[in-house]
C-alpha atoms as a PDB file:
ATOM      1  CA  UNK A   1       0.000   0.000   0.000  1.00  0.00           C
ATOM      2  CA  UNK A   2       1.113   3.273  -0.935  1.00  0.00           C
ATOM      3  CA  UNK A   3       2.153   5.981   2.326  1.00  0.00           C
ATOM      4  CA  UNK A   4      -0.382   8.341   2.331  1.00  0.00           C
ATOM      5  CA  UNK A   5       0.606  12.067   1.414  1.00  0.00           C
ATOM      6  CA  UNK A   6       2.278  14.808   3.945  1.00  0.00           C
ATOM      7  CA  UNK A   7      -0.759  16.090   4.316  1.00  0.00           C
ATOM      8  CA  UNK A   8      -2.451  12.865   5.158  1.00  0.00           C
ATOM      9  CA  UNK A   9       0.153  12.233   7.583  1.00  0.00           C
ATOM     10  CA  UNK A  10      -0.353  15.278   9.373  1.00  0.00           C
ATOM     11  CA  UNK A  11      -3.817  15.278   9.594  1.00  0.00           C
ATOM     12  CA  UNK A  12      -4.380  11.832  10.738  1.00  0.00           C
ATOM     13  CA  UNK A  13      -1.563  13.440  13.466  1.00  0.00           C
ATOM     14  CA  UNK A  14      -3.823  15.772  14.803  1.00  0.00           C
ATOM     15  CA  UNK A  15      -6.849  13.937  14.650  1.00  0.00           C
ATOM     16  CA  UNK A  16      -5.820  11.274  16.414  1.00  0.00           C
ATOM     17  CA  UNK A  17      -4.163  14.011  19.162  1.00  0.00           C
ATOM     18  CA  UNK A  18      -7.005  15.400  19.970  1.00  0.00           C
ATOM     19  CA  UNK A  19      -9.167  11.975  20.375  1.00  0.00           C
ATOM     20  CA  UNK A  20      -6.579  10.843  23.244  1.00  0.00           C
ATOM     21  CA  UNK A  21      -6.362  14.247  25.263  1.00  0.00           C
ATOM     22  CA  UNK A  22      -8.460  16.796  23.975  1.00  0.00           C
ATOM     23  CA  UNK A  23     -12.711  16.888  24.655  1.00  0.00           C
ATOM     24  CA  UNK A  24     -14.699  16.550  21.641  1.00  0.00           C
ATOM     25  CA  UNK A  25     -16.197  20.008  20.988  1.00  0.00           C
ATOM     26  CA  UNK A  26     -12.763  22.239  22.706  1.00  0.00           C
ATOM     27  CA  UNK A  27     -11.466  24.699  20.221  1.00  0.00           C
ATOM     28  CA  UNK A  28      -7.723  25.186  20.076  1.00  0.00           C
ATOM     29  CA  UNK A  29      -4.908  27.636  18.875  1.00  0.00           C
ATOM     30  CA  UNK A  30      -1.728  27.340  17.424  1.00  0.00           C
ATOM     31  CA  UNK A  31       1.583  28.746  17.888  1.00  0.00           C
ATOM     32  CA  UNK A  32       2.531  29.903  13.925  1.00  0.00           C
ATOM     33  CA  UNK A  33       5.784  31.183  13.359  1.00  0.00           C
ATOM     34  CA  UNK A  34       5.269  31.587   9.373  1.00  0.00           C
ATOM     35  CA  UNK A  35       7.934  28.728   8.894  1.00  0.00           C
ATOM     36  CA  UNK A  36       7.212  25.192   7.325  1.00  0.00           C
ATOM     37  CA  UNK A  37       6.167  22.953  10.669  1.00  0.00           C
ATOM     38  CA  UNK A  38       3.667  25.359  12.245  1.00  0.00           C
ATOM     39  CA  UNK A  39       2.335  26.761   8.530  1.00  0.00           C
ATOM     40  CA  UNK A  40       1.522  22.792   7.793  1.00  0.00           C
ATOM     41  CA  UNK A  41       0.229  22.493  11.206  1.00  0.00           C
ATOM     42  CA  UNK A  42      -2.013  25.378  10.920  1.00  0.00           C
ATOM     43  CA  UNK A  43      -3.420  24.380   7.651  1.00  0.00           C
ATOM     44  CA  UNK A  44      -4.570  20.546   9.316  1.00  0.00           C
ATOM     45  CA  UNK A  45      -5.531  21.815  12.529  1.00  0.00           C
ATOM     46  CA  UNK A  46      -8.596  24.496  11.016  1.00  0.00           C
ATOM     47  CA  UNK A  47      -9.919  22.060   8.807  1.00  0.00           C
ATOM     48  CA  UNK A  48     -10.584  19.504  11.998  1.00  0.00           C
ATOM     49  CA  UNK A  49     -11.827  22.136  14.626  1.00  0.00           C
ATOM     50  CA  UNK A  50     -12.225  26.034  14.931  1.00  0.00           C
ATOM     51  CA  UNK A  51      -8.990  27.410  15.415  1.00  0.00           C
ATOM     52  CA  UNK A  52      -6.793  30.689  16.135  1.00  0.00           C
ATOM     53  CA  UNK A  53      -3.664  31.361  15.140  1.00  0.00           C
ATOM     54  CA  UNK A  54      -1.257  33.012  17.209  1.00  0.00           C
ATOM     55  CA  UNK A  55       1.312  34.752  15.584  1.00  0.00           C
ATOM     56  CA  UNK A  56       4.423  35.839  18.170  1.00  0.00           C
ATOM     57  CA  UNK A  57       6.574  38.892  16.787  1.00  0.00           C
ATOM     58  CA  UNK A  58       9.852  39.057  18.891  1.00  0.00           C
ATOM     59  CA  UNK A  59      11.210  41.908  17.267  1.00  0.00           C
ATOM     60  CA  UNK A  60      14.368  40.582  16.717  1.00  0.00           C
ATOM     61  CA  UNK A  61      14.942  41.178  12.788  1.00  0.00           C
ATOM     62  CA  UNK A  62      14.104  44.149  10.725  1.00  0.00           C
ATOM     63  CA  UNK A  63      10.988  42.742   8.945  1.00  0.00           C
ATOM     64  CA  UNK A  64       9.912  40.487  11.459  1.00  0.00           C
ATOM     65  CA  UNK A  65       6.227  42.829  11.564  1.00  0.00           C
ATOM     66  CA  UNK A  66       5.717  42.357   7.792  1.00  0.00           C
ATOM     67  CA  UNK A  67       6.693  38.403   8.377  1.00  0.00           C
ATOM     68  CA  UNK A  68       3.670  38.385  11.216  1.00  0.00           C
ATOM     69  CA  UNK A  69       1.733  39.740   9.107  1.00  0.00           C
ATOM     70  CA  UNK A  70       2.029  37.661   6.139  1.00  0.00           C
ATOM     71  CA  UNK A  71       1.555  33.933   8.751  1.00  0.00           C
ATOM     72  CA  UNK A  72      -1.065  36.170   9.438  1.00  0.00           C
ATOM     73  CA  UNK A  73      -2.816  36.699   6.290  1.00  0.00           C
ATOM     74  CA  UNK A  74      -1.464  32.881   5.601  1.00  0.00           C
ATOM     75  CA  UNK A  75      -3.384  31.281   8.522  1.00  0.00           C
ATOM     76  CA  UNK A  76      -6.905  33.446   7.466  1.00  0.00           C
ATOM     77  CA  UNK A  77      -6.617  31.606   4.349  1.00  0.00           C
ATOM     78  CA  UNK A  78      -6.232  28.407   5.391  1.00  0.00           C
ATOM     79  CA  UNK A  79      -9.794  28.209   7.082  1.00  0.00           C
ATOM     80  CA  UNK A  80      -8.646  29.823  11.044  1.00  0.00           C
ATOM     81  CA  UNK A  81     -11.319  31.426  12.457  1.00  0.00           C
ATOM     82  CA  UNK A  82      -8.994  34.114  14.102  1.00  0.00           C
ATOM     83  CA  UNK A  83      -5.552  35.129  13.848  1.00  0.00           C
ATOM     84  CA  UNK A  84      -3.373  37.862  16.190  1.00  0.00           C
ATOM     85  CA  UNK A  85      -0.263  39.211  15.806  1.00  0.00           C
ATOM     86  CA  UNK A  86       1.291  38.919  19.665  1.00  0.00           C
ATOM     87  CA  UNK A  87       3.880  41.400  19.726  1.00  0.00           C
ATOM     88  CA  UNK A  88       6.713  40.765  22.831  1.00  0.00           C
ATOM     89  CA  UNK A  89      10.363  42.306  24.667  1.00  0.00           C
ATOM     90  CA  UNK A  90      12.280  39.502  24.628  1.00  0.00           C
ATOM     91  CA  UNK A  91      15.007  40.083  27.540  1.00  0.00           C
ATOM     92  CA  UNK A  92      18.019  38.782  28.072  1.00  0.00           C
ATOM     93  CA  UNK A  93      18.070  36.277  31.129  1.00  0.00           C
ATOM     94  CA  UNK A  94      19.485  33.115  29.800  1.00  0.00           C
ATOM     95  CA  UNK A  95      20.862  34.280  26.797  1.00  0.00           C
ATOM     96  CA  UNK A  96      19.023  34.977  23.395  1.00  0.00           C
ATOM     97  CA  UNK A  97      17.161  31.407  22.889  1.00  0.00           C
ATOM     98  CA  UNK A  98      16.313  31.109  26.000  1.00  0.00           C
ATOM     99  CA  UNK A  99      14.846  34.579  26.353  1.00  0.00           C
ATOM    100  CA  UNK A 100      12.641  34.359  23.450  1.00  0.00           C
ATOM    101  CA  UNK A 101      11.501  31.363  24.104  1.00  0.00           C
ATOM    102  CA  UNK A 102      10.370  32.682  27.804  1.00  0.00           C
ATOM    103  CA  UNK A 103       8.572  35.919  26.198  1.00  0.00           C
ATOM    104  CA  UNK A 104       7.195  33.624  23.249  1.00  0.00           C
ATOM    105  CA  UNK A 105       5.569  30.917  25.771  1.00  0.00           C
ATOM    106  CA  UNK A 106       4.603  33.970  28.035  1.00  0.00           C
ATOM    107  CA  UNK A 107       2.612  35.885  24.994  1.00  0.00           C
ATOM    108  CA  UNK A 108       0.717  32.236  24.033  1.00  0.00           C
ATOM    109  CA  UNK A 109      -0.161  31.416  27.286  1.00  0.00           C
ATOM    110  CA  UNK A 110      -1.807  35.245  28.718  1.00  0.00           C
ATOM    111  CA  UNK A 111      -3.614  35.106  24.643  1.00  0.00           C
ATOM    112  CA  UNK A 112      -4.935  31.725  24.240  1.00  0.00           C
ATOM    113  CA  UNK A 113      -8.289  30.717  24.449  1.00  0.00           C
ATOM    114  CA  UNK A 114      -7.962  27.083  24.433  1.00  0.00           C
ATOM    115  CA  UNK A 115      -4.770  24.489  24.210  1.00  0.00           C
ATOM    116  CA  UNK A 116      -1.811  25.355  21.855  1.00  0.00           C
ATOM    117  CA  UNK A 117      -0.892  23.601  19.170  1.00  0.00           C
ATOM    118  CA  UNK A 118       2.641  23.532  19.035  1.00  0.00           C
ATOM    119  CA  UNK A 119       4.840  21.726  15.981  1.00  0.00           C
ATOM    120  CA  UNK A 120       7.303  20.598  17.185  1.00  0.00           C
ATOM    121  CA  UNK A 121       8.563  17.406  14.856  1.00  0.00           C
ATOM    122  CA  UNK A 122      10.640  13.729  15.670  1.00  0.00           C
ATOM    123  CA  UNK A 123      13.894  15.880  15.004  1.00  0.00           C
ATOM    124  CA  UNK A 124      13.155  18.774  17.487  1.00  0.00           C
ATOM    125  CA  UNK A 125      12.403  15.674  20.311  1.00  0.00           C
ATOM    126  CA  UNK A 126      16.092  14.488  18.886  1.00  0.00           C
ATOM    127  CA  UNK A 127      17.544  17.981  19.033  1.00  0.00           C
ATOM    128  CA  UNK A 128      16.121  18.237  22.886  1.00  0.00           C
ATOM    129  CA  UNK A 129      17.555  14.392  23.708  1.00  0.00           C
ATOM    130  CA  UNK A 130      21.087  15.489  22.859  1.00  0.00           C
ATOM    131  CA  UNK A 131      21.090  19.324  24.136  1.00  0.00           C
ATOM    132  CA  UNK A 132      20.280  17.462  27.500  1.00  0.00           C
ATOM    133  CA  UNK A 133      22.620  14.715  27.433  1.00  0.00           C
ATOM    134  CA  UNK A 134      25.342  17.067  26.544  1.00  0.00           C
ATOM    135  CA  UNK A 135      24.647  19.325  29.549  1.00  0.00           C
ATOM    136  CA  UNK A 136      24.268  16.599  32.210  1.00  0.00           C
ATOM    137  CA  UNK A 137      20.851  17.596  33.015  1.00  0.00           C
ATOM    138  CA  UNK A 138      19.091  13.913  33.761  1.00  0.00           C
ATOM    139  CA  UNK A 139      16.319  11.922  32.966  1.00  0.00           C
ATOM    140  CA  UNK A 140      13.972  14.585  33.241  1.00  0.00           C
ATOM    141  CA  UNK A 141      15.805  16.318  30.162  1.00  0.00           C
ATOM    142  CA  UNK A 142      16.278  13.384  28.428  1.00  0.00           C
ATOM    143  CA  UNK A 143      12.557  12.329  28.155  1.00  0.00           C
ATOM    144  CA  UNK A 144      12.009  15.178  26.061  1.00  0.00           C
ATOM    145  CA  UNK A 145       9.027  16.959  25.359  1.00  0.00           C
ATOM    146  CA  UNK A 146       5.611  15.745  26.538  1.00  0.00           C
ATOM    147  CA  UNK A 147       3.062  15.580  23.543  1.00  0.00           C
ATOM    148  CA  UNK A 148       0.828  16.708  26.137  1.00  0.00           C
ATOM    149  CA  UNK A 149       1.825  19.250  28.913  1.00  0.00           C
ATOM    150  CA  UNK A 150      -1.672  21.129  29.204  1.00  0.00           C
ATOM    151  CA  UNK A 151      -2.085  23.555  27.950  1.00  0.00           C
ATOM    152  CA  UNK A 152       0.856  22.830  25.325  1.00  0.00           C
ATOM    153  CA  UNK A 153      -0.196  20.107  22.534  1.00  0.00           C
ATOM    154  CA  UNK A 154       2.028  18.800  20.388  1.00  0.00           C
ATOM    155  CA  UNK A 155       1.084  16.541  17.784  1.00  0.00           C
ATOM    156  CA  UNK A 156       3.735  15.837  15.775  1.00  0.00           C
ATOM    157  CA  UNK A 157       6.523  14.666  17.438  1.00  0.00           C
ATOM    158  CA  UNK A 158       5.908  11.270  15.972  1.00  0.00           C
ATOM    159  CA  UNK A 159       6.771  12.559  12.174  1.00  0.00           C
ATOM    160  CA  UNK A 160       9.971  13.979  11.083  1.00  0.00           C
ATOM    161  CA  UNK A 161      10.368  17.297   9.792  1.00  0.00           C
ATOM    162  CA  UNK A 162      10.699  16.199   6.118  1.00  0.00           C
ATOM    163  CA  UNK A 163       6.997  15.512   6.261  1.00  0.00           C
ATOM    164  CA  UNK A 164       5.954  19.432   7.237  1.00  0.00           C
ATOM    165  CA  UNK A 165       8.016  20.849   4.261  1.00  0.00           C
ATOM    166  CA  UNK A 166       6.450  18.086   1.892  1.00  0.00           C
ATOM    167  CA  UNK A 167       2.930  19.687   2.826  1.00  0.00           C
ATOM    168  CA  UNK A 168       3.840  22.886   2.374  1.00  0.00           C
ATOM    169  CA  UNK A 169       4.769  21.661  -1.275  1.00  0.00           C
ATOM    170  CA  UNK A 170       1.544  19.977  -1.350  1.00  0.00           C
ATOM    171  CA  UNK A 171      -0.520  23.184  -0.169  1.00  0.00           C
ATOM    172  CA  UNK A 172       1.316  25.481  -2.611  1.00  0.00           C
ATOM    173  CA  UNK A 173       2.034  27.864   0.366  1.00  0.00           C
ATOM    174  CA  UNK A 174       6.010  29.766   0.465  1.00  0.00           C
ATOM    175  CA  UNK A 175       6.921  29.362   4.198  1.00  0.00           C
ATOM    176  CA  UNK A 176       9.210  31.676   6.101  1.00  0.00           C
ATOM    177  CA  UNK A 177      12.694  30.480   6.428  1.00  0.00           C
ATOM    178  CA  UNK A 178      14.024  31.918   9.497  1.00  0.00           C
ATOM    179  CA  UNK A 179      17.559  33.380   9.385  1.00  0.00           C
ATOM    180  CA  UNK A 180      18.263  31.941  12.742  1.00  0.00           C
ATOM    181  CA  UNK A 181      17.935  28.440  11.574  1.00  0.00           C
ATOM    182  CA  UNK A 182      21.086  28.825   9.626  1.00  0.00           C
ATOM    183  CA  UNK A 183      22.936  30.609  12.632  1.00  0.00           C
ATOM    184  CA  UNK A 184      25.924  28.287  13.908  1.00  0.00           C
ATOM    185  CA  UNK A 185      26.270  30.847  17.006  1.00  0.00           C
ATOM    186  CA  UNK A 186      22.881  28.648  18.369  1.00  0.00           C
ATOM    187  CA  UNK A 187      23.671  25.077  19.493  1.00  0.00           C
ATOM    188  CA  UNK A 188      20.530  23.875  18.396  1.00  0.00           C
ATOM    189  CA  UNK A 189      21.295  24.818  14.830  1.00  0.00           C
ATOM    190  CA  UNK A 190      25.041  23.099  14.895  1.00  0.00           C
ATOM    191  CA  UNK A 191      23.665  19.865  16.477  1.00  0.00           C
ATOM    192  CA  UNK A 192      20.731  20.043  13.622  1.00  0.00           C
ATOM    193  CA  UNK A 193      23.288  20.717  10.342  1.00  0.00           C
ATOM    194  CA  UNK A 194      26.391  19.078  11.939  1.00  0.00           C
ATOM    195  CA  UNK A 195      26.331  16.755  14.880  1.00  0.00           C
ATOM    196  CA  UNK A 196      22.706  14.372  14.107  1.00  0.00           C
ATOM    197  CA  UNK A 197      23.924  14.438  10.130  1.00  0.00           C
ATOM    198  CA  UNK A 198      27.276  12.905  11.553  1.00  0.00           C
ATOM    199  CA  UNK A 199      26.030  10.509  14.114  1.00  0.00           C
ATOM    200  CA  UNK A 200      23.182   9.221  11.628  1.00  0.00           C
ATOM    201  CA  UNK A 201      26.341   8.601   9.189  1.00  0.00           C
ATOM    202  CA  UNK A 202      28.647   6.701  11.547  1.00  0.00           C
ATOM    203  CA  UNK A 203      25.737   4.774  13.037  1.00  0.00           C
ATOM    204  CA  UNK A 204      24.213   3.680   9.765  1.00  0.00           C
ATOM    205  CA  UNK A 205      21.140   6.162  10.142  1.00  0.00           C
ATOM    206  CA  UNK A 206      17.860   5.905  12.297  1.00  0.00           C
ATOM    207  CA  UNK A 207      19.080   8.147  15.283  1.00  0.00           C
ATOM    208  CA  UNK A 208      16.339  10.795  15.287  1.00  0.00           C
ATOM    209  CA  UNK A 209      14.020   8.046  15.871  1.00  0.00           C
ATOM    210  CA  UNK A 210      16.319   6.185  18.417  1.00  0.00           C
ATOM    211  CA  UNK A 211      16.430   9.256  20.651  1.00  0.00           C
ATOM    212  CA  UNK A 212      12.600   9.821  20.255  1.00  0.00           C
ATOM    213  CA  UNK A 213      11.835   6.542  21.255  1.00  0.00           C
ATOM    214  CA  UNK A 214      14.818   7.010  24.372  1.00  0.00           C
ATOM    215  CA  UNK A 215      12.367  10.484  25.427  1.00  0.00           C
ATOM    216  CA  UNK A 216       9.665   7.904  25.036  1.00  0.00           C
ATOM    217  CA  UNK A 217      10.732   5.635  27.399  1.00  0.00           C
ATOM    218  CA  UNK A 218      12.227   7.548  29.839  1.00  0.00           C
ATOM    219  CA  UNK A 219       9.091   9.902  30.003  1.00  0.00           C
ATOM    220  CA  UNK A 220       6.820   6.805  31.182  1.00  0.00           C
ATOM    221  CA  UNK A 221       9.646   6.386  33.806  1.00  0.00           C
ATOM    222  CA  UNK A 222       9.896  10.228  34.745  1.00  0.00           C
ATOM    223  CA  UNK A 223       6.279  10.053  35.097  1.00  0.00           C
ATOM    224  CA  UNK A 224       5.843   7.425  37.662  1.00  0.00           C
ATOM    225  CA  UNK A 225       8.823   8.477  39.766  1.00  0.00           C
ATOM    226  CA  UNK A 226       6.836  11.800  39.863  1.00  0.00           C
ATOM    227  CA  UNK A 227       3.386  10.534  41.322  1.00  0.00           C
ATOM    228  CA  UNK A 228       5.749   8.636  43.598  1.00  0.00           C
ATOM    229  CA  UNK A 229       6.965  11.390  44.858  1.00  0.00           C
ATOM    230  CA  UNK A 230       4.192  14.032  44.777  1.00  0.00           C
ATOM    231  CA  UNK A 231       2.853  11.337  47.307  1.00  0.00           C
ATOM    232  CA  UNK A 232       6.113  11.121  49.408  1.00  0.00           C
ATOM    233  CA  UNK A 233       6.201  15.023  49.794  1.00  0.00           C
ATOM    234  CA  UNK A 234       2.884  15.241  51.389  1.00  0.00           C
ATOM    235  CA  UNK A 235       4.350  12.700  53.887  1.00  0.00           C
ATOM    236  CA  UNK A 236       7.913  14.185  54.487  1.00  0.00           C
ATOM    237  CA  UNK A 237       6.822  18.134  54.708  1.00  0.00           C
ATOM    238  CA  UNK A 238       6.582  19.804  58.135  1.00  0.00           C
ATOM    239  CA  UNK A 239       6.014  23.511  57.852  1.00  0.00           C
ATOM    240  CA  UNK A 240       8.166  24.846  55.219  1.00  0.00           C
ATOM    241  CA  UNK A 241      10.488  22.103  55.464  1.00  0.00           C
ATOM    242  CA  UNK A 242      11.630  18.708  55.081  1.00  0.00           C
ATOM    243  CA  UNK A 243      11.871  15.927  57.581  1.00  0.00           C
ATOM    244  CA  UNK A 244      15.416  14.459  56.602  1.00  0.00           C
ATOM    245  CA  UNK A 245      14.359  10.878  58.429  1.00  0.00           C
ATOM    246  CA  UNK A 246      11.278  10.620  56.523  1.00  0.00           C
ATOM    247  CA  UNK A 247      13.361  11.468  53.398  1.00  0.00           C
ATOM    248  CA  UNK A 248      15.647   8.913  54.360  1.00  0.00           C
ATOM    249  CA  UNK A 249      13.493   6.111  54.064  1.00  0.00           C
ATOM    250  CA  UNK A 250      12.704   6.852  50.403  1.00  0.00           C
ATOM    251  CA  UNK A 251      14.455   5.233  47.562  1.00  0.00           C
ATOM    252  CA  UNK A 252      17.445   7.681  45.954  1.00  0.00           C
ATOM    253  CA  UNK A 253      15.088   8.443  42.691  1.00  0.00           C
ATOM    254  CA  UNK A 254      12.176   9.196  44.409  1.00  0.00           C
ATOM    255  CA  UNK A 255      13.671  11.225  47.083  1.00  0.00           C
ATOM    256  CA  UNK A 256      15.699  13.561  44.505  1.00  0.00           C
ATOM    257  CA  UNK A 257      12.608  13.970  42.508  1.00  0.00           C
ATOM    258  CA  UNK A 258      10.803  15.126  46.294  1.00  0.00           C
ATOM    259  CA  UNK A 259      13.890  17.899  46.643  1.00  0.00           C
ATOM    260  CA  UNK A 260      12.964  18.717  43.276  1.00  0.00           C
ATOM    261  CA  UNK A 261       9.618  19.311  43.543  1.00  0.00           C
ATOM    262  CA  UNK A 262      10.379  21.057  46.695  1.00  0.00           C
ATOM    263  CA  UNK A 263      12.774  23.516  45.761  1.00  0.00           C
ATOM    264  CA  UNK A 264      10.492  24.479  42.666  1.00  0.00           C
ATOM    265  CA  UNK A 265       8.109  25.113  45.230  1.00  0.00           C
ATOM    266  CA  UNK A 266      10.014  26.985  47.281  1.00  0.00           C
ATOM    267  CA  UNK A 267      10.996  29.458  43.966  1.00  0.00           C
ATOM    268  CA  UNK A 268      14.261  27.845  43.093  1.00  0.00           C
ATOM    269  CA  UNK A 269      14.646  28.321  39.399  1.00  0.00           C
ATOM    270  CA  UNK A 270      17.210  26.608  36.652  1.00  0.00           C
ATOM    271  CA  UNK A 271      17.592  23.975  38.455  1.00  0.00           C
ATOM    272  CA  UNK A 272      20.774  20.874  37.799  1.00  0.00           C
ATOM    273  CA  UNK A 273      21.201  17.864  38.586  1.00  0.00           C
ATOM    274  CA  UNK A 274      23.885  18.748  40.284  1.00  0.00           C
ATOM    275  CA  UNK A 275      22.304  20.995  42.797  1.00  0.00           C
ATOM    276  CA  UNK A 276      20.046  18.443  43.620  1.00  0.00           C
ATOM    277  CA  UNK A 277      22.295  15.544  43.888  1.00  0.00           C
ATOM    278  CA  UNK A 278      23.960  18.329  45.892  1.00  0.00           C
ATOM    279  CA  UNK A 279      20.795  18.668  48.314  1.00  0.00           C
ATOM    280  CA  UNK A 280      20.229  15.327  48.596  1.00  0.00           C
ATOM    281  CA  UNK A 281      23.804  14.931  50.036  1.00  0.00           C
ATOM    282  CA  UNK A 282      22.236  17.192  53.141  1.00  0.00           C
ATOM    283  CA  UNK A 283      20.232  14.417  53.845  1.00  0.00           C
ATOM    284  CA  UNK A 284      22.534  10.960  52.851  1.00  0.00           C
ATOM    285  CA  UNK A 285      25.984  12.386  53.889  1.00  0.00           C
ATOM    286  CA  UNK A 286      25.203  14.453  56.476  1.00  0.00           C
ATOM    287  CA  UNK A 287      28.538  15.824  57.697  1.00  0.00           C
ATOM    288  CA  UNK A 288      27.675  19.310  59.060  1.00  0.00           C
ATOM    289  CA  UNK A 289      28.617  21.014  55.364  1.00  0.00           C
ATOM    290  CA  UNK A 290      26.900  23.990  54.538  1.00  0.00           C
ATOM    291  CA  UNK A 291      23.975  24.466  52.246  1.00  0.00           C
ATOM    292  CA  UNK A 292      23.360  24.289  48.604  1.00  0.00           C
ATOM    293  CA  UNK A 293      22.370  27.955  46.740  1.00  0.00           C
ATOM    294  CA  UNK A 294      20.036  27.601  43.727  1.00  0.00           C
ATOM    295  CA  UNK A 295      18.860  30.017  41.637  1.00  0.00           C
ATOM    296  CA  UNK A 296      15.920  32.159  42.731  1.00  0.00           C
ATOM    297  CA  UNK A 297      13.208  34.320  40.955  1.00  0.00           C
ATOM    298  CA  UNK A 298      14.112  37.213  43.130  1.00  0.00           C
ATOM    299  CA  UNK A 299      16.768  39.806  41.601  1.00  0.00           C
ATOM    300  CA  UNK A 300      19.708  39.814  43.562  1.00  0.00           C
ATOM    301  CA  UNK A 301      19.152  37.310  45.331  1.00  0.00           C
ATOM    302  CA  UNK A 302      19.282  33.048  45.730  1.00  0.00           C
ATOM    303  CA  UNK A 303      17.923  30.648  47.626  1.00  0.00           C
ATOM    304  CA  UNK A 304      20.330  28.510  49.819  1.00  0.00           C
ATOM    305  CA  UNK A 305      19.309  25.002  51.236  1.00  0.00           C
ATOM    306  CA  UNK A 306      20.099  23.824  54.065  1.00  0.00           C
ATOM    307  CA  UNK A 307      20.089  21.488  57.279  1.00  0.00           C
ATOM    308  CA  UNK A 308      19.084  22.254  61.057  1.00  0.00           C
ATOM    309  CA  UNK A 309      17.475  20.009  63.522  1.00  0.00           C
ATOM    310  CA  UNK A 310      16.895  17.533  61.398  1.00  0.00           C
ATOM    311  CA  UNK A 311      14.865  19.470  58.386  1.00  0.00           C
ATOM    312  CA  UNK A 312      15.987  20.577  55.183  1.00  0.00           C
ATOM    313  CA  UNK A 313      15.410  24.735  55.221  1.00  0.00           C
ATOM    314  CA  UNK A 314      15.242  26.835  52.597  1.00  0.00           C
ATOM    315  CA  UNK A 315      16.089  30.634  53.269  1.00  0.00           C
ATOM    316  CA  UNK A 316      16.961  33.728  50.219  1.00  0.00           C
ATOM    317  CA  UNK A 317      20.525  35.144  50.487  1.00  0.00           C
ATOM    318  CA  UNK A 318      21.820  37.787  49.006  1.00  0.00           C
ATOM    319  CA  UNK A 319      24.077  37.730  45.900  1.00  0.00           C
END
């Protein structure tokens, strides 16, 4: 039997999406950029169910108002029912991905009326594998992006990125080809045009999928060490802190994951594994050291944890 066209692909994708998470009559928006994945996207998802089109301008690039305008005028065509240009600041914190990717999800979340739609492909979920295994960051990176992660939806992270640009070639439409996506300076860009092509050569091909199926796995995993431990918190937390005996008793994956959730409770931000492994040294090697600072929402200042009377404490220093 012949494999069905891009399209085809990509709307049996999104049909099938929203019959496993989403309720049968809930509208839903997308997250268009103007480039091939989300212009494909776009076209599927407002032929299946009334949808807007949210169109994020980070100002970054001289004509990046006349390209929001033209995924705008793209997405009215295509059958959306609305579409808004979302105009943003992008800061600085984290450097420049990082920062427009904060004021990007900020702007779709405070606009939306319903889930986002979000296209991310098989290669982005490969892209996100590696950038985590090269920075040491744990399981937690490693599983990747959850399809579902209300009210973020993304239904295409079984299909590869080929399979967008093919529909775009079936719909006739001229996608935007961002600048950026050519930029070595990013790492995601050198690991997409230098490191995959070279690991897919030397291991006979197949890796994109090999490290989607690795997120796979290791998300089912992720996921029941965290109802695990949202249980176990519940049981170790007294006050603001932590009983280190209770803590104890837990096994080593489930108790890291309880400082985790912990700390991110507590306002930690950019968390590593190290600082946790770090933490959780407070409560398995307990030798009188000092506490562990983390990074903290509050300018100018971190959070430090630490030990006394038997509970882990968590108190904001100044930087």
């Amino acid at each position: 039997m012949d494999r069905p066209g891009a399209l085809a692909q990509l709307r049996r994708a999104a049909a099938d999406f929203a019959q496993t998470y989403l309720g049968p009559d809930e509208r839903w928006c997308i997250g268009l950029s103007g480039g091939p994945d989300s212009l494909a996207l776009t076209a599927v998802a407002a032929r299946l169910r009334p949808t807007t089109a949210l169109i994020v301008d980070h100002g970054l690039q001289s004509d990046s108002a006349e390209v929001a305008e033209t995924a705008r005028a793209q997405a009215l065509s295509m059958g959306c029912a609305d579409a808004r240009v979302l105009r943003v600041q992008v800061g600085t914190d984290g450097g420049p991905e990082s920062a427009a990717r904060t004021a990007r999800y900020g702007a779709l979340a405070a606009h939306r009326d319903g889930p986002v739609l979000l296209a991310h492909t098989l290669d982005d979920q490969a892209e996100t594998v590696l950038l985590g295994l090269g920075r040491g960051s744990g399981a937690r990176s490693l599983a990747g992006m959850r399809p579902f992660d209300p009210p973020w939806c993304r239904p295409l992270l079984g299909l590869r990125r080929e399979v967008t640009h093919a529909a775009c070639r079936e719909l006739g439409v001229t996608a935007w080809q961002d600048p950026h996506n050519g930029d070595r300076r990013f790492a995601r860009v050198r690991l997409r045009t230098e490191v995959l092509p070279l690991l897919e050569d030397v291991l006979g091909g197949g890796v994109a999928a090999a490290l989607a199926r690795t997120a796979t796995a290791l998300r089912e995993d992720t996921e029941l060490i965290d109802a695990l431990a949202a249980e176990a918190l519940s049981g170790a937390t007294t006050g603001t802190g932590l009983d280190t005996r209770a803590l104890g008793e837990l096994p080593d994956p489930v108790r890291r994951r309880v400082i985790r959730r912990w700390l991110l409770a507590g306002g930690a931000t950019g968390l590593t594994d190290q600082q946790i492994r770090g933490v959780d040294k407070l409560v398995t090697g307990w030798r009188g050291q000092g506490g562990v600072a983390v990074g903290s929402q509050l300018r100018g200042r971190r959070l430090v944890a630490g030990r006394r009377d038997g509970l882990l404490e968590l108190r904001p220093e100044t930087i």
